[in-house]
C-alpha atoms as a PDB file:
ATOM      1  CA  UNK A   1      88.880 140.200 112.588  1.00  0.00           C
ATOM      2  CA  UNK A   2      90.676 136.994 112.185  1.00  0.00           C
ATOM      3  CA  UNK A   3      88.259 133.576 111.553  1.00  0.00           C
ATOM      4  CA  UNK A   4      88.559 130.543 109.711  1.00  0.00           C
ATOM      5  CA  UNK A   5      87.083 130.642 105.647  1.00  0.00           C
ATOM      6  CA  UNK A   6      83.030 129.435 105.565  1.00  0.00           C
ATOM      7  CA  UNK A   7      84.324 128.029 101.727  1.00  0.00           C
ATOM      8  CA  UNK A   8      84.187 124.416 101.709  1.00  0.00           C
ATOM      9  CA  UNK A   9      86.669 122.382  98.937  1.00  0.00           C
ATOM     10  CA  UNK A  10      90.020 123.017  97.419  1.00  0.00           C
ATOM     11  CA  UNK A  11      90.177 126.447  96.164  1.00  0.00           C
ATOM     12  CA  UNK A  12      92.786 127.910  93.319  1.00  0.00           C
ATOM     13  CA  UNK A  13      92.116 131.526  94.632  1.00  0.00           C
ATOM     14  CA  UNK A  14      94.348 131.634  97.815  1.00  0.00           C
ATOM     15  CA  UNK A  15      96.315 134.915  98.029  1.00  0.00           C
ATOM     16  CA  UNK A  16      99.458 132.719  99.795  1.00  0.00           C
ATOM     17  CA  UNK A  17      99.930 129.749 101.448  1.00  0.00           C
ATOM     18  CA  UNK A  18     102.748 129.051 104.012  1.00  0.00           C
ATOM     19  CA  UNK A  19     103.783 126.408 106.484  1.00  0.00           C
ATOM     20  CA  UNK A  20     103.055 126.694 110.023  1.00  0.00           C
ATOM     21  CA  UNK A  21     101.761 124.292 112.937  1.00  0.00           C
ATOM     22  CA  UNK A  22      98.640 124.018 115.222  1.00  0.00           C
ATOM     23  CA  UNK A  23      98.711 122.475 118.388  1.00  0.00           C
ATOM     24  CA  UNK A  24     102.273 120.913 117.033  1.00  0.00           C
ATOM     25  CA  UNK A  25     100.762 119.408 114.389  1.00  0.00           C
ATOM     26  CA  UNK A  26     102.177 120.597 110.926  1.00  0.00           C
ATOM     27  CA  UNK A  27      99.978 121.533 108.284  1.00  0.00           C
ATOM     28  CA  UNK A  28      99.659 125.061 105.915  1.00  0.00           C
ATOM     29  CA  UNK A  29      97.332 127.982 106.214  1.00  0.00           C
ATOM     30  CA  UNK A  30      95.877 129.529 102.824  1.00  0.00           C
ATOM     31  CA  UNK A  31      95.002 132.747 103.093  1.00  0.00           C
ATOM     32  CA  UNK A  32      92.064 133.231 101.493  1.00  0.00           C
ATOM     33  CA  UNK A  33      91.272 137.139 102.022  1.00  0.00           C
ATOM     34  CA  UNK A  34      93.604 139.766 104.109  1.00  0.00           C
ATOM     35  CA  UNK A  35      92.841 143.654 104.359  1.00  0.00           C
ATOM     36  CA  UNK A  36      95.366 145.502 106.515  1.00  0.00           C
ATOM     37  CA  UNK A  37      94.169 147.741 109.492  1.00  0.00           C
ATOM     38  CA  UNK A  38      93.502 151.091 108.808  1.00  0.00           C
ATOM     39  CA  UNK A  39      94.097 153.830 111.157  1.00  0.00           C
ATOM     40  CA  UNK A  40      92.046 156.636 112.156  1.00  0.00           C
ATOM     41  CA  UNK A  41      91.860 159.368 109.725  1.00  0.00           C
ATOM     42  CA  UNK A  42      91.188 163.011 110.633  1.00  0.00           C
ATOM     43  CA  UNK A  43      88.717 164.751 108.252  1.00  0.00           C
ATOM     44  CA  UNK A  44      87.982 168.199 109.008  1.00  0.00           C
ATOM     45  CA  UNK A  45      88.860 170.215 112.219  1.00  0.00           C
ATOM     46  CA  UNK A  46      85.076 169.785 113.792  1.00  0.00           C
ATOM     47  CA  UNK A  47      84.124 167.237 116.232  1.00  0.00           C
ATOM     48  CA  UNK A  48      83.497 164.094 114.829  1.00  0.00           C
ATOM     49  CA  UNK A  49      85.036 165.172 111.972  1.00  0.00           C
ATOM     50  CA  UNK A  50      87.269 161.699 111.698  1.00  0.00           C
ATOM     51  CA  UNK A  51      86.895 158.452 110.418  1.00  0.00           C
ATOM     52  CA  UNK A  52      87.052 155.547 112.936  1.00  0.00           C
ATOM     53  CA  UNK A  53      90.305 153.056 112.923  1.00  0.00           C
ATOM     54  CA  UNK A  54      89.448 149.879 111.332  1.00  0.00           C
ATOM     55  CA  UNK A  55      90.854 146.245 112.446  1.00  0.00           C
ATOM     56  CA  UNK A  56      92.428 143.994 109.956  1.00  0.00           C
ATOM     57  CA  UNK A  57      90.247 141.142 108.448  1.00  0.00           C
ATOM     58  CA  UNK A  58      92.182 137.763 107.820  1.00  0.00           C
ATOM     59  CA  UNK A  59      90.340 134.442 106.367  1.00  0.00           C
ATOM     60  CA  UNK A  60      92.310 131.338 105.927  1.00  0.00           C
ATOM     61  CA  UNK A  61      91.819 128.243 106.115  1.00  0.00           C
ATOM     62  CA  UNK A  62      93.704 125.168 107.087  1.00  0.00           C
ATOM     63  CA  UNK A  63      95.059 122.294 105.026  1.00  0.00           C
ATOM     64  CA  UNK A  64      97.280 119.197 105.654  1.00  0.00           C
ATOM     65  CA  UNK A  65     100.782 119.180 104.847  1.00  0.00           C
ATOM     66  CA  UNK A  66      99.623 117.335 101.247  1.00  0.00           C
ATOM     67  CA  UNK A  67      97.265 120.381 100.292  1.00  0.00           C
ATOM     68  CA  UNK A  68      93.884 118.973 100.880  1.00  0.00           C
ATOM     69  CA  UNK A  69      91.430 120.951 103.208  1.00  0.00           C
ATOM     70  CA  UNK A  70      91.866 120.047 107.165  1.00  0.00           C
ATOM     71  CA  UNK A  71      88.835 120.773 108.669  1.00  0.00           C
ATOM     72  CA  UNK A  72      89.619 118.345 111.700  1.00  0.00           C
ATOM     73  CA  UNK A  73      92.601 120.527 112.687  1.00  0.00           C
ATOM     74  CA  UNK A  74      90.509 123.623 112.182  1.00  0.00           C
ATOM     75  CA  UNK A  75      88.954 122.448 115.393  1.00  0.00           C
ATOM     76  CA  UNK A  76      91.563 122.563 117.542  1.00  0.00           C
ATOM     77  CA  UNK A  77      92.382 126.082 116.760  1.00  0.00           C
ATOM     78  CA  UNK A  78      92.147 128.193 119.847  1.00  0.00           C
ATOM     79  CA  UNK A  79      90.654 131.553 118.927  1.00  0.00           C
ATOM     80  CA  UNK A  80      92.997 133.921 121.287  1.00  0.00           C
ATOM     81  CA  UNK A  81      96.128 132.305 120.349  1.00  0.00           C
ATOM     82  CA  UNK A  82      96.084 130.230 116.894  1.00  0.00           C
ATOM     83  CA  UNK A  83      94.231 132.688 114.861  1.00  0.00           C
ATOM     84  CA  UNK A  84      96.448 135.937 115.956  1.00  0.00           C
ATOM     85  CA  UNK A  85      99.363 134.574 115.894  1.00  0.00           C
ATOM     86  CA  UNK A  86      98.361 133.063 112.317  1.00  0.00           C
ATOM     87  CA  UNK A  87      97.613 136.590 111.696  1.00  0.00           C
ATOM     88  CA  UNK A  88     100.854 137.721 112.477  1.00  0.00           C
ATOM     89  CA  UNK A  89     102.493 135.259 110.768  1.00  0.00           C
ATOM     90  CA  UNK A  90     101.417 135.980 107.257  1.00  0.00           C
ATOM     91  CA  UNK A  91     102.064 139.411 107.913  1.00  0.00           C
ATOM     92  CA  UNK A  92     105.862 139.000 108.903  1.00  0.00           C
ATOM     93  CA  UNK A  93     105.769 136.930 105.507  1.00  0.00           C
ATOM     94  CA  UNK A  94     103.730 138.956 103.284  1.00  0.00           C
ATOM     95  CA  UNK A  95     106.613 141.800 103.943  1.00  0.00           C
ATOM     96  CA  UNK A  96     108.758 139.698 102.872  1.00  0.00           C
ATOM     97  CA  UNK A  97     107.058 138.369  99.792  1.00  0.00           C
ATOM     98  CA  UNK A  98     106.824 142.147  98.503  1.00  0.00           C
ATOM     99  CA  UNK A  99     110.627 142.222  98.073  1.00  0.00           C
ATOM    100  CA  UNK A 100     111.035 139.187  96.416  1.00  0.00           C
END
């Protein structure tokens, strides 16, 4: 599930922050909680006897190219589009960020 953070404010705990643009408009998304997907995992050799694949869960939210919280531009996020490929991005970056 990928959605936009209910915290209101500046906030110290982001995991990362990177640059990125919505609707052409540059600003930074701060990831504020991530959990990678989880496939299914077989238990036992019954039926039913497997644990059910889980999505990945991404909060963020958006701030202004100065750091301050942009809850204007958080509006013109589109949910199909913005918010996966937002997803996507911090995950092409977080790789990334693990070999640094």
């Amino acid at each position: 599930m990928t959605r936009p953070s209910t915290r209101q404010g500046r906030c110290s705990s982001y995991l990362r922050i990177f640059d990125t643009a919505i609707s052409g408009i540059p600003c930074k998304c701060a990831v504020v909680y991530y959990a990678p997907s989880v496939p299914i995992r077989i238990t036992g050799t019954g039926f039913g006897d497997a644990d059910p694949p889980e999505p990945a869960e991404f909060e963020f939210e958006l701030l202004d190219r100065t750091g301050c919280p942009a809850r204007w531009l958080e509006r013109k996020i589109t949910e199909d589009d913005d918010e996966d490929r937002l997803q996507r991005e911090y995950e092409e970056l977080k790789d990334g960020w693990h070999t640094e």
